[in-house]
Protein backbone atom coordinates (compact mmCIF):
# COMPACT_ATOMS: atom_id res chain seq x y z
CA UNK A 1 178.11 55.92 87.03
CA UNK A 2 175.70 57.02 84.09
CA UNK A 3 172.94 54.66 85.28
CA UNK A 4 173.04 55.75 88.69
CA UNK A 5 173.05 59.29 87.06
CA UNK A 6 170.00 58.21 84.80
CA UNK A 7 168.41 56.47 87.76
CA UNK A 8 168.88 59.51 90.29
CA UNK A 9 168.01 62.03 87.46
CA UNK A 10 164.47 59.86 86.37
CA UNK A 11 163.97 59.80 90.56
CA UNK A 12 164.24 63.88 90.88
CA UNK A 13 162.06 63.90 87.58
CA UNK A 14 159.30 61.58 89.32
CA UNK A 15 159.38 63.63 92.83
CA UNK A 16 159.68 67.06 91.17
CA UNK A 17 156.45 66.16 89.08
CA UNK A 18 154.72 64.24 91.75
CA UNK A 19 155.15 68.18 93.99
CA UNK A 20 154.90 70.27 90.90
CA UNK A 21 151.18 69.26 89.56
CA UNK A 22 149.21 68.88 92.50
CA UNK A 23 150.31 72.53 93.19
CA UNK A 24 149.43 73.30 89.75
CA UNK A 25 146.10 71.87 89.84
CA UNK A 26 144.78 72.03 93.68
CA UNK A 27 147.08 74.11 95.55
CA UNK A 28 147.50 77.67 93.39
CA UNK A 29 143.83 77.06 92.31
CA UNK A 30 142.40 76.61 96.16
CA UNK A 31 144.94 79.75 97.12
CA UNK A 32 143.50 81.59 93.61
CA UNK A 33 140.00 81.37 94.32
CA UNK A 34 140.33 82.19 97.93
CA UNK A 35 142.11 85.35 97.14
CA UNK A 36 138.95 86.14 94.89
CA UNK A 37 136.62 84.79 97.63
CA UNK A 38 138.61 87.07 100.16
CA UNK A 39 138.18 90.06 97.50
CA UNK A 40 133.99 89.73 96.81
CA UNK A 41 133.79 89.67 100.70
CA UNK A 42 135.70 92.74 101.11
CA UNK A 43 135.05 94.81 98.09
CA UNK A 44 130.58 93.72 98.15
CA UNK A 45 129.59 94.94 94.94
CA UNK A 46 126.58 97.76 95.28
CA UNK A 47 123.39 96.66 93.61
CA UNK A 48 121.18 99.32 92.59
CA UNK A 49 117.74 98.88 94.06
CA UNK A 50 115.32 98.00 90.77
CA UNK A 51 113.05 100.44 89.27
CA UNK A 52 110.41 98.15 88.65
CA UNK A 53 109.91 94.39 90.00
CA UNK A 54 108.05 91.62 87.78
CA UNK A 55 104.88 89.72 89.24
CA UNK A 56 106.21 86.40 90.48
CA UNK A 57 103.86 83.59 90.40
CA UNK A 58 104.94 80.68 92.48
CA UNK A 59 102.79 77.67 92.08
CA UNK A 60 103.53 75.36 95.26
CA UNK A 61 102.46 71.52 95.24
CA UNK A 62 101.24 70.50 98.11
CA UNK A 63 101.20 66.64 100.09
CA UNK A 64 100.52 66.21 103.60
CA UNK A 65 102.21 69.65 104.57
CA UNK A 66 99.24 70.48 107.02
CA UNK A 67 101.92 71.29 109.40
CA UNK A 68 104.44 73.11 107.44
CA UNK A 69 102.29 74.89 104.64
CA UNK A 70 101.39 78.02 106.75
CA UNK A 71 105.08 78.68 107.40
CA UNK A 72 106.16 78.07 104.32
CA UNK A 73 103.50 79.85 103.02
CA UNK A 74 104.48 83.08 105.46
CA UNK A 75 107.59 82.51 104.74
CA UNK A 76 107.54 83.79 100.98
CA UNK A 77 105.37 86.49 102.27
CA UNK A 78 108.56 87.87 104.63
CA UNK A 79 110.53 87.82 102.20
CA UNK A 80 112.38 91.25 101.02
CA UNK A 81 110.25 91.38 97.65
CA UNK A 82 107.39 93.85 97.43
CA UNK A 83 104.48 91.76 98.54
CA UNK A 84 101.89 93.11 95.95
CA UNK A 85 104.06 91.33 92.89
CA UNK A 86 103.98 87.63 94.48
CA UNK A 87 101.42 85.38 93.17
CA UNK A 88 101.09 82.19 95.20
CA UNK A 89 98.87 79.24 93.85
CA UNK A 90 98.65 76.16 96.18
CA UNK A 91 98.27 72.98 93.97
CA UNK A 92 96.58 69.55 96.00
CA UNK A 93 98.64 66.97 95.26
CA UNK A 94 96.29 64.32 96.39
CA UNK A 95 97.20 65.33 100.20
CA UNK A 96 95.78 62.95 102.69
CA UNK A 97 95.95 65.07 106.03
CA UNK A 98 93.89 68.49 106.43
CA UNK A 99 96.64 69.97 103.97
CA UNK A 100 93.86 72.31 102.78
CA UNK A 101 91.61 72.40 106.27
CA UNK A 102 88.77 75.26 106.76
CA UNK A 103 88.39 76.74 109.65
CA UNK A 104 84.33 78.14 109.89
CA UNK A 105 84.16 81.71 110.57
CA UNK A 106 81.32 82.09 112.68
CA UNK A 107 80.25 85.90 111.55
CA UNK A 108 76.34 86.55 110.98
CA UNK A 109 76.01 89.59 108.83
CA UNK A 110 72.72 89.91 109.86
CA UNK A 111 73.93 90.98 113.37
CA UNK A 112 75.62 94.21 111.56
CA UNK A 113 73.00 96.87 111.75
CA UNK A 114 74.42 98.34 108.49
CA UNK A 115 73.14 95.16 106.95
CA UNK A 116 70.20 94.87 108.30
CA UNK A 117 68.43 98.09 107.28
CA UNK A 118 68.89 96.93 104.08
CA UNK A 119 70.89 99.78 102.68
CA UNK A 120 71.61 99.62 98.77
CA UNK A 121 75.22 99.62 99.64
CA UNK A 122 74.80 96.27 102.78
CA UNK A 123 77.19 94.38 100.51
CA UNK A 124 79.54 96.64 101.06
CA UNK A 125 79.81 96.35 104.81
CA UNK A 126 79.23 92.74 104.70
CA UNK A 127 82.32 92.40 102.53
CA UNK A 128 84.43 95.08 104.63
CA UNK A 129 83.36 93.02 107.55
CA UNK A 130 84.57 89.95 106.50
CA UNK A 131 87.59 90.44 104.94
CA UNK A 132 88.71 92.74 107.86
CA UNK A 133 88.68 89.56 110.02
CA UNK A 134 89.96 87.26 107.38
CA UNK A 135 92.82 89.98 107.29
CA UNK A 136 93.37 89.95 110.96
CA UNK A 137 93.51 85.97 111.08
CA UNK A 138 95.34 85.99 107.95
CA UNK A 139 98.22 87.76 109.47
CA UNK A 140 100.65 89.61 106.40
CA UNK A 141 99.13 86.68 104.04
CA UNK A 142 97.40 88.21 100.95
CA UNK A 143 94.04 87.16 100.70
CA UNK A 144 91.58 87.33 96.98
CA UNK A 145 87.90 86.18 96.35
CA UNK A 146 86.12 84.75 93.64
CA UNK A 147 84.62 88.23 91.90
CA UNK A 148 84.89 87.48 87.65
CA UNK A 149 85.36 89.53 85.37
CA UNK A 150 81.31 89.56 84.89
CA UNK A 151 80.88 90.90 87.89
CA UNK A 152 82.76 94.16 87.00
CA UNK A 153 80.01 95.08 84.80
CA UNK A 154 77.72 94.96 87.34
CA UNK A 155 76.75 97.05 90.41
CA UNK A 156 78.50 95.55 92.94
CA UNK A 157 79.33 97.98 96.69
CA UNK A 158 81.36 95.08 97.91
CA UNK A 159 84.12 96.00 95.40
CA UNK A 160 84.51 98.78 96.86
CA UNK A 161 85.65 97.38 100.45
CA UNK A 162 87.78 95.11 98.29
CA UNK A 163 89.72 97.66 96.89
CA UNK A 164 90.17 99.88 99.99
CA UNK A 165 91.43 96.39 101.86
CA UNK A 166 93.62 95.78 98.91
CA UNK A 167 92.29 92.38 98.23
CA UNK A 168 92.83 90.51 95.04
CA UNK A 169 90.25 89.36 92.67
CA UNK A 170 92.52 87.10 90.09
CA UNK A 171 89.63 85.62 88.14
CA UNK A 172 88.53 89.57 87.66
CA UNK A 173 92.55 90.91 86.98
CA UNK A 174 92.82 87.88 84.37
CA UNK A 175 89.38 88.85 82.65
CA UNK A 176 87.78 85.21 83.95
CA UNK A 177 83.89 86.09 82.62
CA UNK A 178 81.47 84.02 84.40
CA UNK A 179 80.63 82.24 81.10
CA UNK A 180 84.84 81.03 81.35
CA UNK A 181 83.87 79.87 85.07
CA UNK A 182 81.14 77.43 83.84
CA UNK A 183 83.00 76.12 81.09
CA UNK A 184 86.03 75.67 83.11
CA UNK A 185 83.70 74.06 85.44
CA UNK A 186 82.23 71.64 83.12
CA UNK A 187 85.70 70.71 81.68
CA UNK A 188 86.42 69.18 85.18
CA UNK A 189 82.75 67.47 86.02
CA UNK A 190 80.91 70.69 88.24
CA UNK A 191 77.02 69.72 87.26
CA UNK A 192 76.00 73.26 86.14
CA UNK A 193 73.60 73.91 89.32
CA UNK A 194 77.04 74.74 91.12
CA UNK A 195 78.74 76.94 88.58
């Protein structure tokens, strides 16, 4: 009678634990964090809207993506962050398609009458001009030009239309002289007639 006792008793012991920990460990656990799943959805905690947002600089490498990099590219632009703090650089990764394909504006400044009579301040319509359709093909993508940190120094009436059009002159925001362009350029093989 005590061994069928010890046998029944070791039996209960076996099914008892065989129930007990897989609700111990998957079952009040699953039922746990759904309760707290359940909770967040109802009870969304209130974010205050920041005070100030950082510059984010997002450095995208880029193979064969002719056909998706203007999406993706629009896409960061539509996103909820304030589009005057994103920074997007566009690294060739030894693409093979017409990843980085130009399409030739066909604008003649020379047809502007502005330009034409040779004003001291032509540049400055010139640049307005072109950057007014470059912002119209462009879409909400941010656009920049080359202007150094030189060229600051300098009389220049195009800067003008830059800054009314909002347009971004990196090598001129990260002090880039002209002098840092030629070396730059001679670091990666530019013969010195192009710099």
């Amino acid at each position: 009678m005590t061994a069928i006792k010890n046998m029944l008793m070791s039996s209960v012991i076996f099914w008892v634990a065989w129930i007990v920990i897989p609700l111990i460990m998957e079952v009040i656990p699953t039922v746990g964090n759904f309760i707290i799943l359940l909770k967040r959805r109802i009870m969304k905690k209130k974010y205050k809207p920041l005070s100030h947002y950082p510059e984010v600089s997002l450095i995208v490498p880029v193979y064969n993506s002719a056909e998706t990099l203007y999406a993706c590219v629009q896409s960061i632009y539509q996103s909820n962050y304030p589009k005057d703090k994103i920074f997007v650089l566009l690294v060739n990764n030894m693409s093979q398609d017409n990843s980085f394909e130009m399409e030739l504006l066909d604008l003649n400044p020379l047809q502007m009458e502005a330009v034409v009579f040779n004003h001291t301040d032509r540049c400055y319509f010139c640049k307005k001009h072109l950057f007014l359709e470059l912002k119209r093909r462009a879409a909400d993508l941010p656009l920049c030009d080359g202007t150094n940190h030189s060229d600051l120094s300098h009389y220049r009436p195009g800067l003008k239309a830059l800054s009314e059009l909002k347009i971004h002159s990196p090598l001129a925001e990260a002090e880039f002289s002209k002098q840092d362009n030629r070396e730059v350029g001679a670091l990666i093989g530019l013969e010195p007639k192009r710099l």
